[in-house]
Protein backbone atom coordinates (compact mmCIF):
# COMPACT_ATOMS: atom_id res chain seq x y z
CA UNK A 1 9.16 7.99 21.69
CA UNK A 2 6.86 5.45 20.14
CA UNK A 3 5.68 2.59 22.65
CA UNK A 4 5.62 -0.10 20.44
CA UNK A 5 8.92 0.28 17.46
CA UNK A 6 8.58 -3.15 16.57
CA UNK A 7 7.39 -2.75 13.30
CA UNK A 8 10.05 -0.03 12.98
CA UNK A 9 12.98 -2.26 14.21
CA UNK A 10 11.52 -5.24 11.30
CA UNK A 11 12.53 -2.56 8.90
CA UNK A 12 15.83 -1.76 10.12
CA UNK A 13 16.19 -5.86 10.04
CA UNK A 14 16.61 -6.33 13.98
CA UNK A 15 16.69 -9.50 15.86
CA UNK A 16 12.47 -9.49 17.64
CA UNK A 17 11.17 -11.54 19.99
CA UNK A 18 8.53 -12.06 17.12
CA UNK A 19 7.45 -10.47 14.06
CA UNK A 20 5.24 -7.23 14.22
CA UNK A 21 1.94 -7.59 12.36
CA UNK A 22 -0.85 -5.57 10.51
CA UNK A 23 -3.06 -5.96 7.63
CA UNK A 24 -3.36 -3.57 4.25
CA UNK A 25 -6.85 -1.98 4.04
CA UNK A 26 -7.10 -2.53 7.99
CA UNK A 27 -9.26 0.46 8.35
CA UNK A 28 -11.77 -0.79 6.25
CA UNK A 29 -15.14 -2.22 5.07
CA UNK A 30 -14.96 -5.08 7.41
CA UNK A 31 -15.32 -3.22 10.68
CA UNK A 32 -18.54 -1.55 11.36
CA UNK A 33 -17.52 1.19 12.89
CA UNK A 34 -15.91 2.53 9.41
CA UNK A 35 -19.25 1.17 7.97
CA UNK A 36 -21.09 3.64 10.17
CA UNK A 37 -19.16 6.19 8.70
CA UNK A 38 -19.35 5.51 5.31
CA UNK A 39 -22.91 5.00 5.35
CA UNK A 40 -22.86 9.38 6.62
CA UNK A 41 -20.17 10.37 4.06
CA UNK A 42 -18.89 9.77 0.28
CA UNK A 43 -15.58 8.00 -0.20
CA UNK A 44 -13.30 11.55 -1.24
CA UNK A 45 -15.18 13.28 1.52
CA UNK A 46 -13.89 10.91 4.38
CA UNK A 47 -10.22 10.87 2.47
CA UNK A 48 -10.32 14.86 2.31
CA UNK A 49 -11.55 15.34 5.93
CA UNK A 50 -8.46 15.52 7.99
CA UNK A 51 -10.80 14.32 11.29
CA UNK A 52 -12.83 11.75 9.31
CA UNK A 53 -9.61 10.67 7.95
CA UNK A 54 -8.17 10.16 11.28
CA UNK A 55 -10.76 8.40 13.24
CA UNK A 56 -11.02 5.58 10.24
CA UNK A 57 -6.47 5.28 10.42
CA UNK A 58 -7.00 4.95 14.45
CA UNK A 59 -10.21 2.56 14.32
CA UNK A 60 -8.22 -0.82 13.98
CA UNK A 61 -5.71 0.27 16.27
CA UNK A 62 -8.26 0.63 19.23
CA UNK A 63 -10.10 -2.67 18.06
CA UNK A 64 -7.89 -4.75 16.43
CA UNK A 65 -4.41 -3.75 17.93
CA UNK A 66 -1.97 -4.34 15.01
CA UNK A 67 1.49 -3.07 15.35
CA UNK A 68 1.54 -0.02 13.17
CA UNK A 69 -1.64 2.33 11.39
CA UNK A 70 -1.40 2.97 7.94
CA UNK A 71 -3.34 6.27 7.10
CA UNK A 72 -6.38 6.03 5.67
CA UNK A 73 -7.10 8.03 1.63
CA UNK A 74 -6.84 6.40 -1.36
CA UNK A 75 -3.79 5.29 -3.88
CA UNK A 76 -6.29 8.15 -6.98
CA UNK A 77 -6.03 11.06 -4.76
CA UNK A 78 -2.79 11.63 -6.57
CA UNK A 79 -3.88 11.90 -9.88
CA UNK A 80 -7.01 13.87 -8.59
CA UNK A 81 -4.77 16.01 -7.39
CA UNK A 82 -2.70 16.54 -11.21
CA UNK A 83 -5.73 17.64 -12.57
CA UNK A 84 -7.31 14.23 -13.64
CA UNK A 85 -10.80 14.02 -12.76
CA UNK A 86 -11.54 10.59 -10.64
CA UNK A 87 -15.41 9.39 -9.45
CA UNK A 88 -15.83 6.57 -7.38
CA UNK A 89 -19.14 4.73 -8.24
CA UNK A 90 -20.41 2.14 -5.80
CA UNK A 91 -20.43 -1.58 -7.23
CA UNK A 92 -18.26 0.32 -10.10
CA UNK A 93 -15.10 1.40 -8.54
CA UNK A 94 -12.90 4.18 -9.81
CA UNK A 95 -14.18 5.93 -12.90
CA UNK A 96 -12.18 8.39 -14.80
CA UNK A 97 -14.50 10.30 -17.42
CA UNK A 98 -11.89 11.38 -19.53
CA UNK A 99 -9.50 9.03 -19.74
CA UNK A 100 -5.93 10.14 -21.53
CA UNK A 101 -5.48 8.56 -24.44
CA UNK A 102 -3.50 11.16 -26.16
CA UNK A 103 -0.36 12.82 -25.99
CA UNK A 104 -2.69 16.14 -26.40
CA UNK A 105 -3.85 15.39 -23.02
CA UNK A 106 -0.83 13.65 -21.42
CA UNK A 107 0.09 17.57 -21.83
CA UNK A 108 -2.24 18.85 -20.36
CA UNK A 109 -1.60 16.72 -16.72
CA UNK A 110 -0.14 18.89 -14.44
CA UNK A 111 2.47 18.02 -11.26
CA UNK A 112 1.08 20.35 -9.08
CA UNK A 113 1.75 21.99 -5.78
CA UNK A 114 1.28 19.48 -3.48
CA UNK A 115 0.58 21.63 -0.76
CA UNK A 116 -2.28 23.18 -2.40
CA UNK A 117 -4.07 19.86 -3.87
CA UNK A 118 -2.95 17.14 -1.32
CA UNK A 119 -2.48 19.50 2.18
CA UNK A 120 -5.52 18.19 3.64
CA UNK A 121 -3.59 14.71 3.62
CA UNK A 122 -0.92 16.24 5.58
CA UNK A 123 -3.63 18.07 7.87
CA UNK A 124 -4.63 14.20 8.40
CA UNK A 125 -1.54 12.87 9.35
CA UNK A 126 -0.69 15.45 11.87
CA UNK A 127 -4.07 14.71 13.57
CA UNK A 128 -3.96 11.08 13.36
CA UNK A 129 -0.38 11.08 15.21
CA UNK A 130 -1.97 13.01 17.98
CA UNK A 131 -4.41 10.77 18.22
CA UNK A 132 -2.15 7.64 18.02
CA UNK A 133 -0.26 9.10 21.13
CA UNK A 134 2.91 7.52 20.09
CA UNK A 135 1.38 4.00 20.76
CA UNK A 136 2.36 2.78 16.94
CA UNK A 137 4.19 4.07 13.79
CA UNK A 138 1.93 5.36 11.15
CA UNK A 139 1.88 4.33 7.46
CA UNK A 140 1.79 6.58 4.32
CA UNK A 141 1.32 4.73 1.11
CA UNK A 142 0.60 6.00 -2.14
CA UNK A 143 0.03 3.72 -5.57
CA UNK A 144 3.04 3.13 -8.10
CA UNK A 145 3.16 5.10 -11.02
CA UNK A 146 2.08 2.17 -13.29
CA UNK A 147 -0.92 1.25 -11.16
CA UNK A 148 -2.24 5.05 -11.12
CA UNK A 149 -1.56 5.14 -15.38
CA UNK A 150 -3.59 2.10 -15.37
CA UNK A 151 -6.57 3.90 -14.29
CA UNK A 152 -6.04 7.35 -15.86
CA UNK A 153 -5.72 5.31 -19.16
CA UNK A 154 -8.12 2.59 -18.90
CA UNK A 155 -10.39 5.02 -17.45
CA UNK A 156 -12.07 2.49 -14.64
CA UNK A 157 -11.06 -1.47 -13.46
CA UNK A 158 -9.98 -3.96 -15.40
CA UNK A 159 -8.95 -7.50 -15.39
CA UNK A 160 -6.44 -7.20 -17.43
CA UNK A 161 -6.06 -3.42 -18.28
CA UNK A 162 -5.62 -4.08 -22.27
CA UNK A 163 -5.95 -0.33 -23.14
CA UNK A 164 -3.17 0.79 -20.93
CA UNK A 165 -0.85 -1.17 -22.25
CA UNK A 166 -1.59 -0.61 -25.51
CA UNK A 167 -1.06 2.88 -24.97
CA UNK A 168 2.50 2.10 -23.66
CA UNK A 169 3.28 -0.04 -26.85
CA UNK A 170 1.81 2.49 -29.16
CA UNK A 171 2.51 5.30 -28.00
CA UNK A 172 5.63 4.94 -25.67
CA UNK A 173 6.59 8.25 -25.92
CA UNK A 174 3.43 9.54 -24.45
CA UNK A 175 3.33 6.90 -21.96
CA UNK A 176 6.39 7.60 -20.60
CA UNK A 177 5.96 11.41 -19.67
CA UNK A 178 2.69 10.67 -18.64
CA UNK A 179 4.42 7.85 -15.86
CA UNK A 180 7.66 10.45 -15.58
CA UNK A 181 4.65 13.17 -14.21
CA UNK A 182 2.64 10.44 -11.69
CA UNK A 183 6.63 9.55 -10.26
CA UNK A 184 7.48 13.07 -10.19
CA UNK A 185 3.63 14.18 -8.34
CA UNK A 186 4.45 10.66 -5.89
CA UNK A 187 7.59 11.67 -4.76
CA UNK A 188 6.84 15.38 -4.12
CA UNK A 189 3.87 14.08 -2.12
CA UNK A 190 5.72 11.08 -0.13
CA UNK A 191 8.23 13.49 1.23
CA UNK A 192 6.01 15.81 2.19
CA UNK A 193 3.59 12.93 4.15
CA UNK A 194 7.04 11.74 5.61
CA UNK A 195 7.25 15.53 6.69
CA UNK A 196 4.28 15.49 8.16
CA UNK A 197 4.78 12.67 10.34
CA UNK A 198 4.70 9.53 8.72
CA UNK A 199 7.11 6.57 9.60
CA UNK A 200 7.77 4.48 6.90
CA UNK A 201 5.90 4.84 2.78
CA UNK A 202 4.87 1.75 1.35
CA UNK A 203 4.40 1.78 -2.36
CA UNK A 204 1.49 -0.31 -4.06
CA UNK A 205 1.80 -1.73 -7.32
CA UNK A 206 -1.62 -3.24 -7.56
CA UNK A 207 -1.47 -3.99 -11.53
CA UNK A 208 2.51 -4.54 -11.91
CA UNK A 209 1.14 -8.46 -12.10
CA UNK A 210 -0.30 -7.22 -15.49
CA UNK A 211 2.68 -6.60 -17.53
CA UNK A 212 5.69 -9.27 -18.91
CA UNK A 213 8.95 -9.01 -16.87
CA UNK A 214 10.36 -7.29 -19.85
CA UNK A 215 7.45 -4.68 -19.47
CA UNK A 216 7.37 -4.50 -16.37
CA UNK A 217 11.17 -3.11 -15.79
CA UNK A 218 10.31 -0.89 -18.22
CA UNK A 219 6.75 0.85 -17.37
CA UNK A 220 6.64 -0.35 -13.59
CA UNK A 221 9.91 -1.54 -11.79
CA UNK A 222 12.16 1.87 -13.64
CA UNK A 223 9.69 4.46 -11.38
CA UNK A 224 9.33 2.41 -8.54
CA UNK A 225 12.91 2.52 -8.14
CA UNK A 226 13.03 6.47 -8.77
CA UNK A 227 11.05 6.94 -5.32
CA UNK A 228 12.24 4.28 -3.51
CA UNK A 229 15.66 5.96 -4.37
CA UNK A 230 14.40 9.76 -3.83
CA UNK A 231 12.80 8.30 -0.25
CA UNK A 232 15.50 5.70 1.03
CA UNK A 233 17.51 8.33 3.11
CA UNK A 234 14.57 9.76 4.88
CA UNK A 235 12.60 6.98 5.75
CA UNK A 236 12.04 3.47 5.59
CA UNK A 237 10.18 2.46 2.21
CA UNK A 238 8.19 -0.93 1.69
CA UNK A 239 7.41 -1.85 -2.16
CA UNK A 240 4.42 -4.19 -2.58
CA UNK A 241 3.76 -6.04 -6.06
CA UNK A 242 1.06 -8.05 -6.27
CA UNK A 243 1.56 -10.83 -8.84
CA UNK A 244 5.17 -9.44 -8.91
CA UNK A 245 7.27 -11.92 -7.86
CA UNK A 246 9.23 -12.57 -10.77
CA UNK A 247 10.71 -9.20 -9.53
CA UNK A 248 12.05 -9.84 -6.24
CA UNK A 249 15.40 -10.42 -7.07
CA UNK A 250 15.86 -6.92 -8.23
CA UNK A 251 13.88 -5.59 -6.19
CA UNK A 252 15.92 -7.01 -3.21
CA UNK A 253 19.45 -5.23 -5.07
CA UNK A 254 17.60 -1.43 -4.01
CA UNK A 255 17.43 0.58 -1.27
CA UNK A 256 13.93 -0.51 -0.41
CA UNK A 257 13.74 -1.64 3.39
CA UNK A 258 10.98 -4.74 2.87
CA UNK A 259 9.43 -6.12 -0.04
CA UNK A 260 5.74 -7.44 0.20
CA UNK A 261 4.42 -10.61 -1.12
CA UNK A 262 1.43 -11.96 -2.21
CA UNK A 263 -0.34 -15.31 -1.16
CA UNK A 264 0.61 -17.08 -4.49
CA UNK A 265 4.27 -16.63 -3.68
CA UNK A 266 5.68 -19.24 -1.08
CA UNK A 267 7.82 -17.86 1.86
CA UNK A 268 10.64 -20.50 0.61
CA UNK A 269 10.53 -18.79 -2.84
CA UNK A 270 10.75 -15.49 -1.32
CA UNK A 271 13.08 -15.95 0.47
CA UNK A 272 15.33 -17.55 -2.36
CA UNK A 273 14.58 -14.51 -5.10
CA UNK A 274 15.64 -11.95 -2.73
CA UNK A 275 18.68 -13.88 -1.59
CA UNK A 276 17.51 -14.18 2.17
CA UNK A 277 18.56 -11.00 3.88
CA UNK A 278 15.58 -8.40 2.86
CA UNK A 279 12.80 -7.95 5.21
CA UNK A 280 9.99 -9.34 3.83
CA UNK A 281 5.70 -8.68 4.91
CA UNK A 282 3.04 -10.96 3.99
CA UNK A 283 1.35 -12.89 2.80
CA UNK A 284 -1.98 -14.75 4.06
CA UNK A 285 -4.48 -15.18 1.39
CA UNK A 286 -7.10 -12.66 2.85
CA UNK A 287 -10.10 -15.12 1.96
CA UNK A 288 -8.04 -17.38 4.94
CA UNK A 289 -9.59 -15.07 7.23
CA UNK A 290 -12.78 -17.10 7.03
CA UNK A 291 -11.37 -19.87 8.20
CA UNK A 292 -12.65 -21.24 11.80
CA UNK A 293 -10.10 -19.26 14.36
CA UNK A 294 -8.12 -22.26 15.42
CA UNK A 295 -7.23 -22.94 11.50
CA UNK A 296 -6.16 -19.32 11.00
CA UNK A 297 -3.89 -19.07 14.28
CA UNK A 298 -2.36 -22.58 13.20
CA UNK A 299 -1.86 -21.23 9.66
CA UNK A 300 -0.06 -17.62 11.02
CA UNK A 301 2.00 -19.60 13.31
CA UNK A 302 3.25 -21.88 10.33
CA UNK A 303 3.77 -18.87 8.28
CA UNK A 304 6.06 -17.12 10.82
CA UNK A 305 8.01 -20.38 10.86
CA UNK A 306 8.02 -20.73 7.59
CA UNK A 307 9.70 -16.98 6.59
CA UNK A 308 11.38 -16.99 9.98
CA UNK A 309 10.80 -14.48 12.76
CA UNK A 310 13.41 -12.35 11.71
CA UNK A 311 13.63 -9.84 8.86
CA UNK A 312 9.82 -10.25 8.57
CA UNK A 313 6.55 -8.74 9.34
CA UNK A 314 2.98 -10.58 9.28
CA UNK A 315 0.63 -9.31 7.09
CA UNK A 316 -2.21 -10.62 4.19
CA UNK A 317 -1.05 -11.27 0.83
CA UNK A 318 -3.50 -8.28 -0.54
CA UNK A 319 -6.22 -6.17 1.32
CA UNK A 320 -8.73 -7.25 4.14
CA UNK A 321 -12.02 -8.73 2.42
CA UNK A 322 -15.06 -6.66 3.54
CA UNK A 323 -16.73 -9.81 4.65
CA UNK A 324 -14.43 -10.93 7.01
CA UNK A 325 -15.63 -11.22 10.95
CA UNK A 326 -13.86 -8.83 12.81
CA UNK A 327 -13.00 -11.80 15.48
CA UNK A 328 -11.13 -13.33 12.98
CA UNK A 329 -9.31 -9.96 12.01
CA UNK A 330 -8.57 -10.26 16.03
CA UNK A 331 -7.47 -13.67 15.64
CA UNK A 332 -4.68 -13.29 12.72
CA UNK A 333 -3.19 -10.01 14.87
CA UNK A 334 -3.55 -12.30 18.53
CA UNK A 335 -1.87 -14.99 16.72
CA UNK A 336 1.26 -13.08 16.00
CA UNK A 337 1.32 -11.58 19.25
CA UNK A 338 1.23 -14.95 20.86
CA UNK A 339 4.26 -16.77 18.78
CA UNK A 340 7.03 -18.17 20.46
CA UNK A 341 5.03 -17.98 24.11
């Protein structure tokens, strides 16, 4: 029996006493305690090491006391795991070598055995909920199909990933197994995290910002909606779209339990695209978190007023910045905690 369901109970739209709270990329760059770690291992090492993997999910729960973990590995573990090979280059990011631009090689992508290539994930989350001793649900995540394409085409970052779309208007045939294979791999591998022990999924669509409404229903939105349906029944699911929000209102019409929202997106517009009832998370603008303290419990506390207390859970707009004092981190979770007292 967990000791503290409130993020849980947001889901399942409950009246709260207040809103629960925690922050994407919480176990992170920003606390040096993970820095320690890092600074001993390379980034697929700590993701692959069940105990590394662990320590870094429970880290912010012992320091910074949010209401739920999310696990900590990495949204390209999934296509790793379908036989695309990923590097991760400091002050580069994500680097795919070979990156598909072919239907040749869309062929040639496997959906594996999940068990085989990602069971070390499921090792992780096992540990991690001993270790979390029932004091707060845990968080699986994984990317959305069109995020992960954007990287196995592109082949590294982009601003404003020109290739992979492209690819989708050239070659839509190809594009379309290749993002029928990553939905396919995703939901195989979010049932079996949810097996594992997992709480709630939350799916991120990092680049869905990139594409036209039109596109985006079409290479984005359309698999989204395939695992949100496949996971619905057996667990809570949370779909977050940054620079999305020209999607919410059909977004709000599926079976997903909360919808995330960036900082650019006002609560009142939220709250009007997805027609008021859906459970929303966000959205502080993470550079906020280096405002003086006072500013950023004044700003939470407006924020919370401003989507209500209800049907809503506190969280940034996008991930933790690395640079941001871990008092402050402190400060945005306090401030929640103190609403309404």
């Amino acid at each position: 029996m967990l000791k503290n369901d409130l993020f849980l109970r947001a889901l399942n739209n409950e009246t709260l006493e207040r809103p629960p709270v925690w922050m994407m990329r919480q176990a992170g760059r920003y606390l040096p305690e993970f820095r320690a770690l890092r600074d001993k291992y390379d980034f697929f090492t700590r993701c692959e090491t069940p105990e590394l993997a662990a320590e870094i999910t429970v880290q912010p729960i012992r320091i910074v006391k949010p209401d739920a973990a999310i696990l900590f590995s990495d949204i390209l573990v999934v296509p790793r795991a379908m036989g695309i090979h990923v590097e991760l280059k400091d002050n580069l990011g994500p680097i795919i070598p070979n990156p598909i631009r072919t239907m040749e090689q869309v062929n040639q992508v496997i959906v594996p055995d999940v068990h085989e290539t990602l069971g070390y994930v499921f090792d992780a989350i096992k540990l991690t909920k001993e270790m979390l001793n029932d004091e707060v649900p845990l968080i699986g995540f994984a990317g959305s199909p069109w995020t992960i394409f954007c990287y196995c085409v592109e082949g590294k970052g982009s601003k404003s990933f020109d290739t992979a779309k492209g690819f989708c208007f050239s070659n839509p045939v190809a594009a379309h197994t290749l993002l029928q294979k990553i939905t396919d791999t995703t939901i195989l591998y979010l049932k079996e995290k949810v097996k594992a022990g997992c709480n709630a999924i939350q799916i991120f669509d990092s680049w869905g910002g990139m594409l036209s409404p039109v596109d985006y229903q079409e290479f984005s939105w359309n698999y989204i909606n395939k695992i949100v349906e496949a996971l619905a029944d057996i667990t809570p699911v949370i779909v977050f779209g940054k620079g999305c929000w020209f999607a919410l209102g059909e977004m709000a019409q599926s079976k997903a339990a909360a919808l995330g929202v960036d900082w650019t997106c006002s609560a009142r517009n939220a709250r009007y695209l997805t027609g008021g009832k859906i459970t929303l998370q966000g959205n502080f603008d993470p550079s906020r978190l280096l405002s003086p303290i006072p500013t950023i419990k004044k700003m939470v506390h407006q924020m919370i007023d401003e989507f209500g207390k209800d049907n809503y859970i506190v969280n940034l707009g996008h991930g933790i910045l690395p640079n941001i004092p871990v008092d402050h981190a402190k400060a945005f979770v306090e401030a929640v905690k103190e609403y309404n007292k």
